[in-house]
PDB file of N, CA and C in Angstrom:
ATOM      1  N   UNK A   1      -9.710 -14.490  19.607  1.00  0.00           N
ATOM      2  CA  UNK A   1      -8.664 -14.297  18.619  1.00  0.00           C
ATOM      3  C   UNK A   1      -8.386 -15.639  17.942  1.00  0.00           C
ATOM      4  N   UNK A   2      -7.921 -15.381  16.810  1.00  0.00           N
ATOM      5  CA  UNK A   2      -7.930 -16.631  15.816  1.00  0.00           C
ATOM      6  C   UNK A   2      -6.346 -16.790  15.661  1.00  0.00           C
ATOM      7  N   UNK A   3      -6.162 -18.447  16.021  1.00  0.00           N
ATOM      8  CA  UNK A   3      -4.409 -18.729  15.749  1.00  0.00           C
ATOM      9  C   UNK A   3      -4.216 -18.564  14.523  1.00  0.00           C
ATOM     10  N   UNK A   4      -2.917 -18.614  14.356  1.00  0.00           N
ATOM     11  CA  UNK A   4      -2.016 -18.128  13.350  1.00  0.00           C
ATOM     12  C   UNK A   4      -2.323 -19.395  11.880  1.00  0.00           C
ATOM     13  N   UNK A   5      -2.973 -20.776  12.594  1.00  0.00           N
ATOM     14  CA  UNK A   5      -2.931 -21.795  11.894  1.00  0.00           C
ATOM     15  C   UNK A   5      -4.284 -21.212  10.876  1.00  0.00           C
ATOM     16  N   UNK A   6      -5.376 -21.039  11.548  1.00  0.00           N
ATOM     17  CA  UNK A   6      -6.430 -20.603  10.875  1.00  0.00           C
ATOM     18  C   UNK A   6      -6.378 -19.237  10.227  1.00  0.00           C
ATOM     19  N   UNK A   7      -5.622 -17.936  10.418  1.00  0.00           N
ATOM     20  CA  UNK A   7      -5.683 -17.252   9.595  1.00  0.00           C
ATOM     21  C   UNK A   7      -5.052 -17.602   8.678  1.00  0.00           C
ATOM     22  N   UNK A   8      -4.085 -18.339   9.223  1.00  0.00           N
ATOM     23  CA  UNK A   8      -3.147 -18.784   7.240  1.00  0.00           C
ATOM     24  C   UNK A   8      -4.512 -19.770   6.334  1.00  0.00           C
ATOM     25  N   UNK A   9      -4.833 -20.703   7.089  1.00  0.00           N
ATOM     26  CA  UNK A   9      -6.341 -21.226   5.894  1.00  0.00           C
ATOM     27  C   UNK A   9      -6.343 -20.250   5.349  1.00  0.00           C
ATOM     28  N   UNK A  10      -7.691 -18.998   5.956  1.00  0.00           N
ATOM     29  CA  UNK A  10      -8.526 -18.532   5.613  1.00  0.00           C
ATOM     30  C   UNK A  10      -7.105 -17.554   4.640  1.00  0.00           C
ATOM     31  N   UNK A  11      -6.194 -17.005   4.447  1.00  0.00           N
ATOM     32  CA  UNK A  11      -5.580 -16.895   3.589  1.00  0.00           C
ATOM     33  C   UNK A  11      -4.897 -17.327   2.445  1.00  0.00           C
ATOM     34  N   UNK A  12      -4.755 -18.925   2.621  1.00  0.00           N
ATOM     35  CA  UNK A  12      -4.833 -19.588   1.570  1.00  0.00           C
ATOM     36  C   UNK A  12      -6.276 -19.622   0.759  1.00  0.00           C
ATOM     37  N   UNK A  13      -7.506 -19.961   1.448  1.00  0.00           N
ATOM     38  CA  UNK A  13      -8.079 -20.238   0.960  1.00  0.00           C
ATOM     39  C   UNK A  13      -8.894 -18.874  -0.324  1.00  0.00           C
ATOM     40  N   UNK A  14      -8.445 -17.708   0.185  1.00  0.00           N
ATOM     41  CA  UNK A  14      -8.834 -16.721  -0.328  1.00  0.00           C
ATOM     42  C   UNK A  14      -8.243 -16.719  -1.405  1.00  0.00           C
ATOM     43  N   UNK A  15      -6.955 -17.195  -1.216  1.00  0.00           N
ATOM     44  CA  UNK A  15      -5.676 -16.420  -2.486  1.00  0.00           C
ATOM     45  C   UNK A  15      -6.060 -18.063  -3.743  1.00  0.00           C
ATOM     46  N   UNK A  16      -7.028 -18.752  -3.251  1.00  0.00           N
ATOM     47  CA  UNK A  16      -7.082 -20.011  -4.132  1.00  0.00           C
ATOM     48  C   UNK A  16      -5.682 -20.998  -4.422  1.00  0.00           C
ATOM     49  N   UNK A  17      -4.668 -20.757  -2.772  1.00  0.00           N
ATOM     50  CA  UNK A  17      -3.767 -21.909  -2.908  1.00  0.00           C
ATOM     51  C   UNK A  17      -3.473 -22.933  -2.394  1.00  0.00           C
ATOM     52  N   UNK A  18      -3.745 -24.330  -2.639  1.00  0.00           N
ATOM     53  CA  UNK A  18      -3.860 -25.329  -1.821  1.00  0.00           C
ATOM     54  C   UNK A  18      -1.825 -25.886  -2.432  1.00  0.00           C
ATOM     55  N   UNK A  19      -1.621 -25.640  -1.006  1.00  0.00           N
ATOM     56  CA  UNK A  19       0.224 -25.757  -0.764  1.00  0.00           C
ATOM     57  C   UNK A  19       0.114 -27.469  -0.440  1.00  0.00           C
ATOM     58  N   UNK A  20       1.116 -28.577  -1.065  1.00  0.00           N
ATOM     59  CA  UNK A  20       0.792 -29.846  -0.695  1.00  0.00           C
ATOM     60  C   UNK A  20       1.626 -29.439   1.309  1.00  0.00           C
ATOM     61  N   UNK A  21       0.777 -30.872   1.333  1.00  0.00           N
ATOM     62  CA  UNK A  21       0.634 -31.174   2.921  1.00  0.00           C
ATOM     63  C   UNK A  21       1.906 -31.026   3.717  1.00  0.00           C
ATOM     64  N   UNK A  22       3.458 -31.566   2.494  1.00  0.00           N
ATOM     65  CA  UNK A  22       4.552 -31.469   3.435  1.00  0.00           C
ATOM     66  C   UNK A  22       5.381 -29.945   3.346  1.00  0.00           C
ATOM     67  N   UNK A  23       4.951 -28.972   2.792  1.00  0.00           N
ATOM     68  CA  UNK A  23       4.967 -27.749   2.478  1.00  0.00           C
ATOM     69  C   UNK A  23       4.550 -27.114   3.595  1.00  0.00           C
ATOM     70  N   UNK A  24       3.169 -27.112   4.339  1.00  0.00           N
ATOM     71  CA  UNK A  24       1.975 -26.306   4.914  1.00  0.00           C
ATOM     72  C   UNK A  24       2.708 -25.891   6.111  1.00  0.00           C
ATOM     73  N   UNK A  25       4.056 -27.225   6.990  1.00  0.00           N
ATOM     74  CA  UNK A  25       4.117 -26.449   7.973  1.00  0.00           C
ATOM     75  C   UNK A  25       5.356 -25.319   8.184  1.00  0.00           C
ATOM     76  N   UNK A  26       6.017 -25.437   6.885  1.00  0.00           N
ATOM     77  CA  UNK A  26       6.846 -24.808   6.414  1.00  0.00           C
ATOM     78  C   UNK A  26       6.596 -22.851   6.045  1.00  0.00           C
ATOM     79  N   UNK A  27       5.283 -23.218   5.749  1.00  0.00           N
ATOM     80  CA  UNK A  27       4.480 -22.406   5.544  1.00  0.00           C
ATOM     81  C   UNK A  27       3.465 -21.529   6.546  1.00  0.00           C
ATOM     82  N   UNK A  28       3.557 -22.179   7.213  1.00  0.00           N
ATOM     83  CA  UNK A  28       2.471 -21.812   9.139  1.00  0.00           C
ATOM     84  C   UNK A  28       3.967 -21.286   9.752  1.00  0.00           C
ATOM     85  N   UNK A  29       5.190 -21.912   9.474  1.00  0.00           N
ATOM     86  CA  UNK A  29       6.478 -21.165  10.511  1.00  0.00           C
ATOM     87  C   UNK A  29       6.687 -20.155   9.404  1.00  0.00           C
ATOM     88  N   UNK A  30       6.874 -19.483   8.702  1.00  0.00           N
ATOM     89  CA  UNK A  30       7.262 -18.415   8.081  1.00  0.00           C
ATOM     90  C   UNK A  30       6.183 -17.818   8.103  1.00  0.00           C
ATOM     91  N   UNK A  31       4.512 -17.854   8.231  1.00  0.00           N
ATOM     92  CA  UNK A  31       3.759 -16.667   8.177  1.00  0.00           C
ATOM     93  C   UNK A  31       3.800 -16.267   9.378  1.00  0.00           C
ATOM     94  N   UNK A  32       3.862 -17.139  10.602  1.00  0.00           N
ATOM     95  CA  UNK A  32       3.828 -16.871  12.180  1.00  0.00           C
ATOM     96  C   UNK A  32       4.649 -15.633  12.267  1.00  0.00           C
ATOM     97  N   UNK A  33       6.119 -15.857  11.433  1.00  0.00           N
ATOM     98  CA  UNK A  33       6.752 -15.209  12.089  1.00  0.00           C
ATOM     99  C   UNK A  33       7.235 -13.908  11.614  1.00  0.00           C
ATOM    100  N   UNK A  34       6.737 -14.086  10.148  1.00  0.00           N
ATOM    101  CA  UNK A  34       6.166 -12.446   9.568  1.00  0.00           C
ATOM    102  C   UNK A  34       5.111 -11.894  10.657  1.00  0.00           C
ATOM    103  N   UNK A  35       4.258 -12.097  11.153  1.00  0.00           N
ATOM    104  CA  UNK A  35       3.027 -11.692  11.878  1.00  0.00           C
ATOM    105  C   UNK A  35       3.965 -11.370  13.112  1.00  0.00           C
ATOM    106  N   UNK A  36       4.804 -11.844  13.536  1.00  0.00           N
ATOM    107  CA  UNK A  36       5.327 -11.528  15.155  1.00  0.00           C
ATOM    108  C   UNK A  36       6.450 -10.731  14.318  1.00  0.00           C
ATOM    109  N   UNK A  37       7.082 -10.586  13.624  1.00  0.00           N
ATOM    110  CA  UNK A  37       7.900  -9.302  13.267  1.00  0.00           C
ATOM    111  C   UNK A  37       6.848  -7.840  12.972  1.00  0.00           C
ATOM    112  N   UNK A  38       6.015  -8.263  12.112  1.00  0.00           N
ATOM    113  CA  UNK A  38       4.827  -7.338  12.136  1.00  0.00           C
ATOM    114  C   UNK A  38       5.141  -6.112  13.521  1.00  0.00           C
ATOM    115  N   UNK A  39       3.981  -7.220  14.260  1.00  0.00           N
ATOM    116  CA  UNK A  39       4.149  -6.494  15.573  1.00  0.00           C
ATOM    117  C   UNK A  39       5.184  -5.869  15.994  1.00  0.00           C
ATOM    118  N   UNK A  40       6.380  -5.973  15.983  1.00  0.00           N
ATOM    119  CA  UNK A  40       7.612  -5.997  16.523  1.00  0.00           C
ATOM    120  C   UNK A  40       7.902  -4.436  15.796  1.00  0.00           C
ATOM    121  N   UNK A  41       7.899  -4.510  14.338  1.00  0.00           N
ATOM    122  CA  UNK A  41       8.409  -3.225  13.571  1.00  0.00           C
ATOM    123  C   UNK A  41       6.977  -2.127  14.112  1.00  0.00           C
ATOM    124  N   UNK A  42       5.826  -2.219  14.436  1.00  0.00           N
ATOM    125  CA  UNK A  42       4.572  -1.381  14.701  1.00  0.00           C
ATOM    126  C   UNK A  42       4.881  -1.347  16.081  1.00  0.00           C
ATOM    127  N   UNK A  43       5.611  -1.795  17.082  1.00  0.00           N
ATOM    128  CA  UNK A  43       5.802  -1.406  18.341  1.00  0.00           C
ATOM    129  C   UNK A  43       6.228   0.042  18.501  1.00  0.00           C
ATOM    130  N   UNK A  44       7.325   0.081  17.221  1.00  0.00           N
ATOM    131  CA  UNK A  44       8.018   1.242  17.761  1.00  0.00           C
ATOM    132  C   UNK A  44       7.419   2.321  16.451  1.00  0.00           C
ATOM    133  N   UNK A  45       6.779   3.522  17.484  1.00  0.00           N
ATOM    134  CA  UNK A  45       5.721   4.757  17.038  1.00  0.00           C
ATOM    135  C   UNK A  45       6.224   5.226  15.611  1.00  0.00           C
ATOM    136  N   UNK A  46       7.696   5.143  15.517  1.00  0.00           N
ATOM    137  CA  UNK A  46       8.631   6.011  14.536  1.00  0.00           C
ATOM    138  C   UNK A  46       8.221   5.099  13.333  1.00  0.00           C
ATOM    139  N   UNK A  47       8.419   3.947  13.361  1.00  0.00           N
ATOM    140  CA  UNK A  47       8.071   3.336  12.140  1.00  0.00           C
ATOM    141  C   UNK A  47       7.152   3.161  11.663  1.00  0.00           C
ATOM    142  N   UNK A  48       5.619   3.924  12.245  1.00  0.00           N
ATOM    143  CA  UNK A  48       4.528   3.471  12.386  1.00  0.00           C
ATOM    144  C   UNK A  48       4.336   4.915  10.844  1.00  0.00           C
ATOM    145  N   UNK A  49       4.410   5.958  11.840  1.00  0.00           N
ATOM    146  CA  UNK A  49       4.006   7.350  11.487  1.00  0.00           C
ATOM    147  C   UNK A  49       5.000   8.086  10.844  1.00  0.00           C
ATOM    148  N   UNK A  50       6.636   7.862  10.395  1.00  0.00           N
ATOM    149  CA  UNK A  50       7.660   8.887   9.770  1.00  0.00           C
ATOM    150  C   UNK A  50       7.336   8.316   8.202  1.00  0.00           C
ATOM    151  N   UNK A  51       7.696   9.114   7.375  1.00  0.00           N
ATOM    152  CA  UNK A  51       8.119   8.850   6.127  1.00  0.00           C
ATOM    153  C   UNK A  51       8.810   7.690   5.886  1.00  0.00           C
ATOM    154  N   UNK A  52       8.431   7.163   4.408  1.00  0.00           N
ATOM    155  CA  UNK A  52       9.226   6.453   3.981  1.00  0.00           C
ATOM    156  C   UNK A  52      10.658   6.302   4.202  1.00  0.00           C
ATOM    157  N   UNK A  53      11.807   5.646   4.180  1.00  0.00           N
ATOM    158  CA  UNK A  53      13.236   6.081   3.985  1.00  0.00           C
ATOM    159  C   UNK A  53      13.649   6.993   2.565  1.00  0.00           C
ATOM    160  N   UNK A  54      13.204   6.421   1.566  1.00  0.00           N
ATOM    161  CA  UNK A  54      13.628   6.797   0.206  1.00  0.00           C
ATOM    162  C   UNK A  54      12.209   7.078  -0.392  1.00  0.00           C
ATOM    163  N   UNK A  55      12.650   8.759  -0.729  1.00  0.00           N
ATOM    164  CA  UNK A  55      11.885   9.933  -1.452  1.00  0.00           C
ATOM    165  C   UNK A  55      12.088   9.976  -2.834  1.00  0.00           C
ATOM    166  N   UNK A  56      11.700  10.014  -3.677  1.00  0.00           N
ATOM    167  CA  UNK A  56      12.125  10.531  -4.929  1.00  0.00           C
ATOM    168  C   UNK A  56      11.226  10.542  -5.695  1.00  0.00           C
ATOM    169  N   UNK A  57      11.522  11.309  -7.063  1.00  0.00           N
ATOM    170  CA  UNK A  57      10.535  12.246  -7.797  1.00  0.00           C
ATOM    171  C   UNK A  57      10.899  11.764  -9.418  1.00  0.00           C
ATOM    172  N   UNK A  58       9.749  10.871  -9.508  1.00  0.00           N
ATOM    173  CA  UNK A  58       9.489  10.313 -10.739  1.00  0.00           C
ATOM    174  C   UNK A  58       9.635  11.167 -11.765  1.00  0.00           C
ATOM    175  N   UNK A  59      10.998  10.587 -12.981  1.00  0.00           N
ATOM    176  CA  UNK A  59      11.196  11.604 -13.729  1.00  0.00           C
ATOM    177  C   UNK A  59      10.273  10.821 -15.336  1.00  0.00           C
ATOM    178  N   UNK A  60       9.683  11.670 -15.953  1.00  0.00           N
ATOM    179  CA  UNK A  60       9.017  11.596 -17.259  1.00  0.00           C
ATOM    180  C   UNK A  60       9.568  12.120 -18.563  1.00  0.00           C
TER     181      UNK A  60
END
């Protein structure tokens, strides 16, 4: 498994953004911890598999 440091590269490097240096770790603590909320909201089955909260029907 690949740390959190290297998937953010390989996601910067995809999205073509080089963040300056005193930014990056600012940037490694907020993706970490999207990724561990991730997990956290997919733990529980209901949020995985129910409907959206809000339904509605595009009016034209």
């Amino acid at each position: 498994m690949h740390s959190n440091e290297e998937k953010l590269a390989v996601v910067l490097e995809m999205s073509g953004i080089t963040p300056p240096a005193e930014d990056q770790e600012a940037i490694l603590r907020a993706f970490s911890t999207g990724r561990e909320l991730s997990k956290l909201i997919f733990s529980v089955a209901q949020a995985r598999y129910e409907e959206p909260a809000l339904i509605f029907s595009a009016r034209v």
